[in-house]
C-alpha atoms as a PDB file:
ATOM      1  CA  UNK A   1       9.034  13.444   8.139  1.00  0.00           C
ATOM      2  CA  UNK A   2       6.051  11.809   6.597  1.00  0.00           C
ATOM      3  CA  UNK A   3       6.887   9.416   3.802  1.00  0.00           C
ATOM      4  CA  UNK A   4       3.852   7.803   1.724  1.00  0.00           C
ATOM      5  CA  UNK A   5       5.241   4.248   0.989  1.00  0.00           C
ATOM      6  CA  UNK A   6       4.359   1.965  -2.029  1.00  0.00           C
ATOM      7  CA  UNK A   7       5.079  -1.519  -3.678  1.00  0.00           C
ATOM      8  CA  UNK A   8       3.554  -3.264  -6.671  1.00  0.00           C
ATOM      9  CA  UNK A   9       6.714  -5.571  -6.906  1.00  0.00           C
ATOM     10  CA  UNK A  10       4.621  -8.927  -6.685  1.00  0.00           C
ATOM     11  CA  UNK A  11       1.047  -9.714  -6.954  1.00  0.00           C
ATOM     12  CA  UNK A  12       0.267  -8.542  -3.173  1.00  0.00           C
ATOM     13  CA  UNK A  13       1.139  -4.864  -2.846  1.00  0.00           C
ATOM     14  CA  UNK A  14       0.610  -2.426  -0.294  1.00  0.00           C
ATOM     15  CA  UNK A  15       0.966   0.923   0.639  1.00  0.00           C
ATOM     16  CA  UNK A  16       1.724   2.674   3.684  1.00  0.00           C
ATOM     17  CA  UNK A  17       2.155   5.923   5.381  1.00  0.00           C
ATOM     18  CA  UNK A  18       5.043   6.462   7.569  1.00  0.00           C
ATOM     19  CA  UNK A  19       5.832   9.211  10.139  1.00  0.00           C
ATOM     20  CA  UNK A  20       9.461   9.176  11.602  1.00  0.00           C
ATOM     21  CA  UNK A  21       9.531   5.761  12.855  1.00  0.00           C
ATOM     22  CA  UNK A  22       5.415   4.884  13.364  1.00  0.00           C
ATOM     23  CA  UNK A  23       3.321   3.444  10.648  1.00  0.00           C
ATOM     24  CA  UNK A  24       0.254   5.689  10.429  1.00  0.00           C
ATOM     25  CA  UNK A  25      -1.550   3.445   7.761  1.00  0.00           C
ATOM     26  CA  UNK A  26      -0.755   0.471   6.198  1.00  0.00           C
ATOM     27  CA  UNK A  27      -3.180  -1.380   3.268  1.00  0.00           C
ATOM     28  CA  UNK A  28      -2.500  -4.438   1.486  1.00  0.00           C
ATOM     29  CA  UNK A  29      -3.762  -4.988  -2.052  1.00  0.00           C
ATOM     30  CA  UNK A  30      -4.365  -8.286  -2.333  1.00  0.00           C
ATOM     31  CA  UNK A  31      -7.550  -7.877  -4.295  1.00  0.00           C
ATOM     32  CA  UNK A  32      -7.499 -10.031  -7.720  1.00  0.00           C
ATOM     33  CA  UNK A  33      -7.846  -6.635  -9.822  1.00  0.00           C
ATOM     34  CA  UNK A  34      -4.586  -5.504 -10.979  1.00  0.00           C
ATOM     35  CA  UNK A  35      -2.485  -2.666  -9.658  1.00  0.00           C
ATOM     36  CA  UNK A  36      -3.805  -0.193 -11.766  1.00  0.00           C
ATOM     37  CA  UNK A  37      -7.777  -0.672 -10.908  1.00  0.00           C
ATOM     38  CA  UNK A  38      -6.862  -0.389  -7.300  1.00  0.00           C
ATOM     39  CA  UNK A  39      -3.310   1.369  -6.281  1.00  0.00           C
ATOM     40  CA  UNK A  40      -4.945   5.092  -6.461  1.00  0.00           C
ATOM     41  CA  UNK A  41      -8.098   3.879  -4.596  1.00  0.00           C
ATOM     42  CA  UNK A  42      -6.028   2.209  -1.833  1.00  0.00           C
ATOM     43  CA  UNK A  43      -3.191   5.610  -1.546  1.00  0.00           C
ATOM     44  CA  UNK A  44      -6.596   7.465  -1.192  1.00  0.00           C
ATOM     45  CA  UNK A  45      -7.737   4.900   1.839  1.00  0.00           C
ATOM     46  CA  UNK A  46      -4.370   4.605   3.142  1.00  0.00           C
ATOM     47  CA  UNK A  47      -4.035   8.347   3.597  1.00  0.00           C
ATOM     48  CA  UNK A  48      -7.818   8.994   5.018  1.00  0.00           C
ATOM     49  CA  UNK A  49      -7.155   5.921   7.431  1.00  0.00           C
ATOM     50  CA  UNK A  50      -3.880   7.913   8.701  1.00  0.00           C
ATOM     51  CA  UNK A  51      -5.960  11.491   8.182  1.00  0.00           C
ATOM     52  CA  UNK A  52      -3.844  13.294   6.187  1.00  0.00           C
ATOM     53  CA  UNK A  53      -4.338  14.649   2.828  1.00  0.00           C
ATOM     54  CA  UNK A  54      -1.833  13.759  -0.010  1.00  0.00           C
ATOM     55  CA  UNK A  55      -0.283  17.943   0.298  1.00  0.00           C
ATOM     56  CA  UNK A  56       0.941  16.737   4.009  1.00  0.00           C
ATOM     57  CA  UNK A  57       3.273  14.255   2.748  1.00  0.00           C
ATOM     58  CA  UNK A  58       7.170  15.241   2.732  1.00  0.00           C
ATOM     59  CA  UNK A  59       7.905  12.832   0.068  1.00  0.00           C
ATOM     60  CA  UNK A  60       7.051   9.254  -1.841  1.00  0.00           C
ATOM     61  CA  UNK A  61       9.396   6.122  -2.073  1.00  0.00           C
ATOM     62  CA  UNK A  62       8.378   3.268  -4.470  1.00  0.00           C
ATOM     63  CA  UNK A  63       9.924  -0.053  -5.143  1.00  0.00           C
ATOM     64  CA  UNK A  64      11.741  -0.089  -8.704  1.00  0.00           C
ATOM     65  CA  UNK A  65      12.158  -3.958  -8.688  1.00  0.00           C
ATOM     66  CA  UNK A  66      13.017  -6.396  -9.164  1.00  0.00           C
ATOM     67  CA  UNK A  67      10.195  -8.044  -9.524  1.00  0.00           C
ATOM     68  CA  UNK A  68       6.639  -8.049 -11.951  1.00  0.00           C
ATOM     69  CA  UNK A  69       7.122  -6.136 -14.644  1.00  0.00           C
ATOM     70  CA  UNK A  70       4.134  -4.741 -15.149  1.00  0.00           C
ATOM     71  CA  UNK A  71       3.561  -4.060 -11.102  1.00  0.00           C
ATOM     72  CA  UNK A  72       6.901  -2.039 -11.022  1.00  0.00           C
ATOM     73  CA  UNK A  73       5.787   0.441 -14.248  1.00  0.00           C
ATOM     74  CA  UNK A  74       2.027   0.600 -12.306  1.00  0.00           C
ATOM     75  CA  UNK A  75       3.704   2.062  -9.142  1.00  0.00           C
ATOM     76  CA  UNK A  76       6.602   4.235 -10.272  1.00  0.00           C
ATOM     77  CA  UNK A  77       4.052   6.211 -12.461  1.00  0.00           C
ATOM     78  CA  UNK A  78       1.483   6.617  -9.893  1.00  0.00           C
ATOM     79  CA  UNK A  79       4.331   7.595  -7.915  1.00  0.00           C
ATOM     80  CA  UNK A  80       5.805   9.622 -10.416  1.00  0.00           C
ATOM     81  CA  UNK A  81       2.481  11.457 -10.747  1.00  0.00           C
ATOM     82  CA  UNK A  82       2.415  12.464  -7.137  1.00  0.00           C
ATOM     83  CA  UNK A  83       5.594  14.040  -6.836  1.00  0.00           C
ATOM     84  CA  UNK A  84       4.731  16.317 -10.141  1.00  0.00           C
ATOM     85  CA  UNK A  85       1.683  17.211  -8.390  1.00  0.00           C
ATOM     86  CA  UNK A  86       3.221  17.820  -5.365  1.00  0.00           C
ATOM     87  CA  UNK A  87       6.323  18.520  -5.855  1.00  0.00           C
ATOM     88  CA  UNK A  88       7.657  16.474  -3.527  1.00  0.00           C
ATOM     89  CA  UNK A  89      10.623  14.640  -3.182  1.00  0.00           C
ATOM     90  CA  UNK A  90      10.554  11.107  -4.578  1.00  0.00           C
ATOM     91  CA  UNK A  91      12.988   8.079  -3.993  1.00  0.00           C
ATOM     92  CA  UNK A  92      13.216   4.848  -5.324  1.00  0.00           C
ATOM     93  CA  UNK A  93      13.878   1.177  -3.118  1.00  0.00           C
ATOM     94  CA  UNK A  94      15.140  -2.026  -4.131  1.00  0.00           C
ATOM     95  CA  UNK A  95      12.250  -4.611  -4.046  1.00  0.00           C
ATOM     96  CA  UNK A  96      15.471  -7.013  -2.316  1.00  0.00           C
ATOM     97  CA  UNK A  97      16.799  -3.863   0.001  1.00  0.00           C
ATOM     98  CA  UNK A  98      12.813  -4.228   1.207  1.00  0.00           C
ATOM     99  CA  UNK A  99      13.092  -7.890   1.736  1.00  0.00           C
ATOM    100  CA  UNK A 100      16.314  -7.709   3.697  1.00  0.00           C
ATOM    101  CA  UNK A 101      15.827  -4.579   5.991  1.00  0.00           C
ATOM    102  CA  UNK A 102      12.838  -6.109   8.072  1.00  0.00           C
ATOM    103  CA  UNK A 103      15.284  -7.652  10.105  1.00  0.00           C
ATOM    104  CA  UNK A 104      17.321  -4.707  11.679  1.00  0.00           C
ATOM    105  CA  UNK A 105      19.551  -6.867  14.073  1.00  0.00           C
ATOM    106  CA  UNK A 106      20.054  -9.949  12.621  1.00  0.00           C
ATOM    107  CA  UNK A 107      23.890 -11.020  12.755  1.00  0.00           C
ATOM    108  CA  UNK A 108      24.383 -13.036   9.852  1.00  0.00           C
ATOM    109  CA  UNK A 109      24.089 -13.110   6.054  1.00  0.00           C
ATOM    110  CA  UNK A 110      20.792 -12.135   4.941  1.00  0.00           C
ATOM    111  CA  UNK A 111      19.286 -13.145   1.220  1.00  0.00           C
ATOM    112  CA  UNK A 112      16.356 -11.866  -0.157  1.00  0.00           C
ATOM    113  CA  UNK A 113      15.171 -14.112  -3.245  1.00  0.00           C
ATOM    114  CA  UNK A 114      12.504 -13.842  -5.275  1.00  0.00           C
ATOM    115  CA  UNK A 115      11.732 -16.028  -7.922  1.00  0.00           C
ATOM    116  CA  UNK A 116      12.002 -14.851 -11.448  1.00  0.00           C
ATOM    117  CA  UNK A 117      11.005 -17.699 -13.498  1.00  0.00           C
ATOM    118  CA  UNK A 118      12.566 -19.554 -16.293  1.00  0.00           C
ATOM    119  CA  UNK A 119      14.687 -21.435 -13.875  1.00  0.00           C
ATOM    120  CA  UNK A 120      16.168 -18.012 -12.192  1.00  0.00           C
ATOM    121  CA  UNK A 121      16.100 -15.765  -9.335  1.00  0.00           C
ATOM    122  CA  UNK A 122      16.575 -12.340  -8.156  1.00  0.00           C
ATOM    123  CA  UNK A 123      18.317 -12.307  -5.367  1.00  0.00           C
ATOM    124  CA  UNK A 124      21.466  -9.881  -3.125  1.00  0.00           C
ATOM    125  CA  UNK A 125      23.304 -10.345  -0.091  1.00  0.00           C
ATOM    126  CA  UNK A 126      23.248  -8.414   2.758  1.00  0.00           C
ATOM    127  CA  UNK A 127      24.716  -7.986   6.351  1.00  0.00           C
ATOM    128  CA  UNK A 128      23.839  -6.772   9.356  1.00  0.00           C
ATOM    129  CA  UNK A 129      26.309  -4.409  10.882  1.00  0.00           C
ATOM    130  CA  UNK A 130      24.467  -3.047  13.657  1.00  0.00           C
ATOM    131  CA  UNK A 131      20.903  -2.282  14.703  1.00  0.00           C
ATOM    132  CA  UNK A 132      19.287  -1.185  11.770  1.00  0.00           C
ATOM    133  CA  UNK A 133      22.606  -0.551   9.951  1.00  0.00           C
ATOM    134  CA  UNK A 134      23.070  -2.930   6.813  1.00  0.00           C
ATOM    135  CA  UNK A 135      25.952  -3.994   4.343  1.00  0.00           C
ATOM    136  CA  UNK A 136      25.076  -5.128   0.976  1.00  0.00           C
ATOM    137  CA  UNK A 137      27.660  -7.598   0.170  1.00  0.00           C
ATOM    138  CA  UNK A 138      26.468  -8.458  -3.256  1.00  0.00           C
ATOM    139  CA  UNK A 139      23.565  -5.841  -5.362  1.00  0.00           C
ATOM    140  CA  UNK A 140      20.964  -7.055  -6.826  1.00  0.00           C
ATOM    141  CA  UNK A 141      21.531  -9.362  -9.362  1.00  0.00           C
ATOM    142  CA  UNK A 142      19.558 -12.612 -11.409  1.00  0.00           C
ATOM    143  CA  UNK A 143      21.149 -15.867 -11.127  1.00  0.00           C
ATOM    144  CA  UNK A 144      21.035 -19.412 -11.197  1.00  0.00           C
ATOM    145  CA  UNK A 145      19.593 -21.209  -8.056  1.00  0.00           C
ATOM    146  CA  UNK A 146      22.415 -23.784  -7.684  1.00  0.00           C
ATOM    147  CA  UNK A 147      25.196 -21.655  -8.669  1.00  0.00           C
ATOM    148  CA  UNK A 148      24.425 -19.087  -6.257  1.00  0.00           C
ATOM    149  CA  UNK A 149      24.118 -20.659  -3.812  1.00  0.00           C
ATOM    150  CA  UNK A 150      27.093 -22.667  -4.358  1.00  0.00           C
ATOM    151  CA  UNK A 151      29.101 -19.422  -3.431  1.00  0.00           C
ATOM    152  CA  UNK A 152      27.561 -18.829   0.035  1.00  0.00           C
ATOM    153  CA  UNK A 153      29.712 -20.256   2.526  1.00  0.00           C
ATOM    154  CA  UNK A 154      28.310 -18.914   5.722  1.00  0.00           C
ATOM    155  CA  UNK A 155      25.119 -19.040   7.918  1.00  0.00           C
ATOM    156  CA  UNK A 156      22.666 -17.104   6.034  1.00  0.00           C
ATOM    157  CA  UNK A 157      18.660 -15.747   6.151  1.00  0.00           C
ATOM    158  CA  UNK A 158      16.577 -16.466   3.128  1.00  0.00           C
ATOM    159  CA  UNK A 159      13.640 -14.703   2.996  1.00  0.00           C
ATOM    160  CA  UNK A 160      11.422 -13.821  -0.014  1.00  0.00           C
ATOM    161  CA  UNK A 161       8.780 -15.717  -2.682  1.00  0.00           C
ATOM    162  CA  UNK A 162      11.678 -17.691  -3.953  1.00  0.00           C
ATOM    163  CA  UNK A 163      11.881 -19.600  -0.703  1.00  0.00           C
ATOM    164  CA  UNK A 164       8.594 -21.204  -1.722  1.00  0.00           C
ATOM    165  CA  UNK A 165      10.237 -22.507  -4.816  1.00  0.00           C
ATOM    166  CA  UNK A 166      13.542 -23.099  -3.872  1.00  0.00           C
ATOM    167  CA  UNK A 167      13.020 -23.785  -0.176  1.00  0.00           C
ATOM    168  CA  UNK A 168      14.162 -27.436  -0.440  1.00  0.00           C
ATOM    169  CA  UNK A 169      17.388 -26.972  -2.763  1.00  0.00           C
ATOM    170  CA  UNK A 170      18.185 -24.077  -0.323  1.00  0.00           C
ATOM    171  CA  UNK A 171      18.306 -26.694   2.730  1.00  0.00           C
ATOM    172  CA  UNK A 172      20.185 -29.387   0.355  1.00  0.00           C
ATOM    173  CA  UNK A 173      22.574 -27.107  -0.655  1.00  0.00           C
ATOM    174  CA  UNK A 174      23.613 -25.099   2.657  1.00  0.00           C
ATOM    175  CA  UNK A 175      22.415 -27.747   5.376  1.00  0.00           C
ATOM    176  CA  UNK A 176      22.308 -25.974   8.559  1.00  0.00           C
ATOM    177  CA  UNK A 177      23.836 -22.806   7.566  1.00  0.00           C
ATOM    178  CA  UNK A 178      19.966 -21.994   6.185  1.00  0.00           C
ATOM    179  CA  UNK A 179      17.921 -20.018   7.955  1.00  0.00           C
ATOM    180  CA  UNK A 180      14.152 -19.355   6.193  1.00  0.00           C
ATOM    181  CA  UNK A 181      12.256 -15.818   7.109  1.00  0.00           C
ATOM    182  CA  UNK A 182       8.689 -16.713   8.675  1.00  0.00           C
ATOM    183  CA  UNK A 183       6.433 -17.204   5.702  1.00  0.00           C
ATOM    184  CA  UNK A 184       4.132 -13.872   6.738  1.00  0.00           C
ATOM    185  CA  UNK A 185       7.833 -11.784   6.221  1.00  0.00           C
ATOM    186  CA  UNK A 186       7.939 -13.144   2.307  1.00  0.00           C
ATOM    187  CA  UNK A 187       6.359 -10.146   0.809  1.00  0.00           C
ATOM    188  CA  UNK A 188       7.949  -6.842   0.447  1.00  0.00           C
ATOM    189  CA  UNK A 189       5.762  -3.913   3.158  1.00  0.00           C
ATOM    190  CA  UNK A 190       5.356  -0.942   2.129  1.00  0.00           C
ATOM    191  CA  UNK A 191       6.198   0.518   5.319  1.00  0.00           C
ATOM    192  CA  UNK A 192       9.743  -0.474   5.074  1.00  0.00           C
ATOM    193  CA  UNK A 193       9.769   0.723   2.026  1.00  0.00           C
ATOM    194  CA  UNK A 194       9.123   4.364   3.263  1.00  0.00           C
ATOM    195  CA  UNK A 195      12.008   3.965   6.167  1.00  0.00           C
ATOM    196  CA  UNK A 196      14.352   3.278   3.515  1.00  0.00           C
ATOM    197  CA  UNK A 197      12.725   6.236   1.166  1.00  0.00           C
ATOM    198  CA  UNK A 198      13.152   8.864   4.624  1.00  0.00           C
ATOM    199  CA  UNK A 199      16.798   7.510   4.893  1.00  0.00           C
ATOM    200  CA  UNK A 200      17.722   7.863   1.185  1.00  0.00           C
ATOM    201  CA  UNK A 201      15.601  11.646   1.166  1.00  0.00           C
ATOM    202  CA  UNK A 202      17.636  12.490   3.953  1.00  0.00           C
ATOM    203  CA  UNK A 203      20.426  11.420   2.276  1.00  0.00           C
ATOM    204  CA  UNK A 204      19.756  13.309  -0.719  1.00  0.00           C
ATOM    205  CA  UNK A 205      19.212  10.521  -2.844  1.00  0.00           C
ATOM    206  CA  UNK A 206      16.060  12.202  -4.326  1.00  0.00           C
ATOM    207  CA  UNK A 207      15.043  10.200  -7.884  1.00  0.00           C
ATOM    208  CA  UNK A 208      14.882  12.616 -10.836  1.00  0.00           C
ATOM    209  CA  UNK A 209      11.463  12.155 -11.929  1.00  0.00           C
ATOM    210  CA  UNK A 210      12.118  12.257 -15.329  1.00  0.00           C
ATOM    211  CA  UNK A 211      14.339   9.356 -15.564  1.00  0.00           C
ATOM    212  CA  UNK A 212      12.868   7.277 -12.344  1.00  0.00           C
ATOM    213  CA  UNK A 213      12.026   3.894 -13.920  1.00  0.00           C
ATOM    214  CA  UNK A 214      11.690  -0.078 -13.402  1.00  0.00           C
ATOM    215  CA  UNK A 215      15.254  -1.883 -12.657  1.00  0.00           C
ATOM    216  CA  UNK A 216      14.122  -4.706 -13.888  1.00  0.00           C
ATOM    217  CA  UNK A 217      17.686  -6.535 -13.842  1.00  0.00           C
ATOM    218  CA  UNK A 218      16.626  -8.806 -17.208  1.00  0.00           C
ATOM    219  CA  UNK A 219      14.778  -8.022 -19.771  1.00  0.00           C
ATOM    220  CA  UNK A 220      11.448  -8.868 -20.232  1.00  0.00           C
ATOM    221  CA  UNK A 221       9.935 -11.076 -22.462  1.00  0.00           C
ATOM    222  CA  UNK A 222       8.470  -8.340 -24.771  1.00  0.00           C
ATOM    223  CA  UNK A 223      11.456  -6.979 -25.192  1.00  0.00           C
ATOM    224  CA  UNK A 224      12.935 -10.183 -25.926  1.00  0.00           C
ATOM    225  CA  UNK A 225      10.172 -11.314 -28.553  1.00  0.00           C
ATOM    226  CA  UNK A 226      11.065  -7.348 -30.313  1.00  0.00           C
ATOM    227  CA  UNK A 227      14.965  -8.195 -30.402  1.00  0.00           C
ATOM    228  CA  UNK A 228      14.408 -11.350 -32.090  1.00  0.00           C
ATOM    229  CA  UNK A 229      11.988  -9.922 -34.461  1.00  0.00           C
ATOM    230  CA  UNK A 230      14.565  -7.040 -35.335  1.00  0.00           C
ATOM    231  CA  UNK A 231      16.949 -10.155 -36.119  1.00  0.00           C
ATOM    232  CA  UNK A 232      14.667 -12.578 -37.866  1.00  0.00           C
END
């Protein structure tokens, strides 16, 4: 199965092109233009670098978030748009599932955090139960730093953009039971996030396309401005 892979969680996105378990093609966008100036361009370049034409792939994931608001609406419509052109299936992956499934053996606790400003985070648990078999032990969720991790008792992996932030209280907090994710494995890859697109389409956990949108956990701050406006 050939899975085109995307992500426009965070400022750095990527796509990719999978085929069963090999990456074909992988770009990163780390340009300073936004999303939408140059996500098409790089599926386009990502596809031509794996030669294939957009008709050969069996289906699309996309990360729904958490994460940048505007990113995550950039990528599910471009995504979106594919799949009505090609009517293909289309799945959607947790920004934090991402995070936490590049490390298919480790045997601990595994937290993928991002930082969500205002003094918050998005974050999950995970386990590993066996070699690329996972647990979630708590979904995605946003939460106060200290208070989170005041409830995780056991040796754990942190990995994610939050780490930069939150790196130190992290160690404070858990000691030695913290374990940080090399720095280069803080950014959600696409690639990953077409495996876990070819599991969930071979699971049948195909998005309908109508209703596929950004699960952004909290609302954002134009929606937060509105409500008070409505109340003012």
């Amino acid at each position: 199965m050939i899975i085109l892979g995307v992500d426009t969680s965070v400022r750095t996105g990527s796509v990719a092109v999978l085929k069963g378990d090999t990456v074909l093609a992988e770009i990163a966008v780390t340009s300073a233009e936004t999303h939408a100036k140059r996500l098409m361009s790089a599926v386009d370049d990502t596809l031509r670098m794996a030669g294939l034409t957009i008709a050969e792939c069996d289906g699309f994931a996309v990360t729904t978030g958490p994460g940048s608001f505007t990113g995550l609406r950039i990528g599910i419509s471009a995504v979106k748009g594919l799949g009505f052109a090609t009517k293909k299936p289309v799945t959607g992956v947790s920004t934090l599932d991402a995070l936490a499934y590049q490390f298919p053996s480790f045997p601990h606790l595994i937290c993928p955090i991002l930082d969500a400003c205002k003094g918050e985070i998005y974050t999950a648990l995970h386990e590993c139960t066996g070699f690329m078999k996972w647990k979630i032990v708590v979904g995605d969720c946003a939460a106060e730093p200290r208070e989170w991790l005041g409830q995780i008792q056991r040796f754990c992996l942190f990995v994610g953009n939050g780490t930069l932030v939150y790196g130190r209280l992290i160690k404070e907090t858990l000691g030695d039971l913290a374990h940080f994710a090399p720095p280069y494995l803080n950014t959600v890859r696409a690639p990953v996030v077409a495996y876990i697109g070819m599991k969930q389409i071979h699971a049948g956990r195909i998005a309908d396309l109508a209703s596929l949108a950004p699960h952004y956990i909290r609302k954002s701050d134009a929606e937060i401005n509105l409500e008070k406006l409505r109340t003012y």
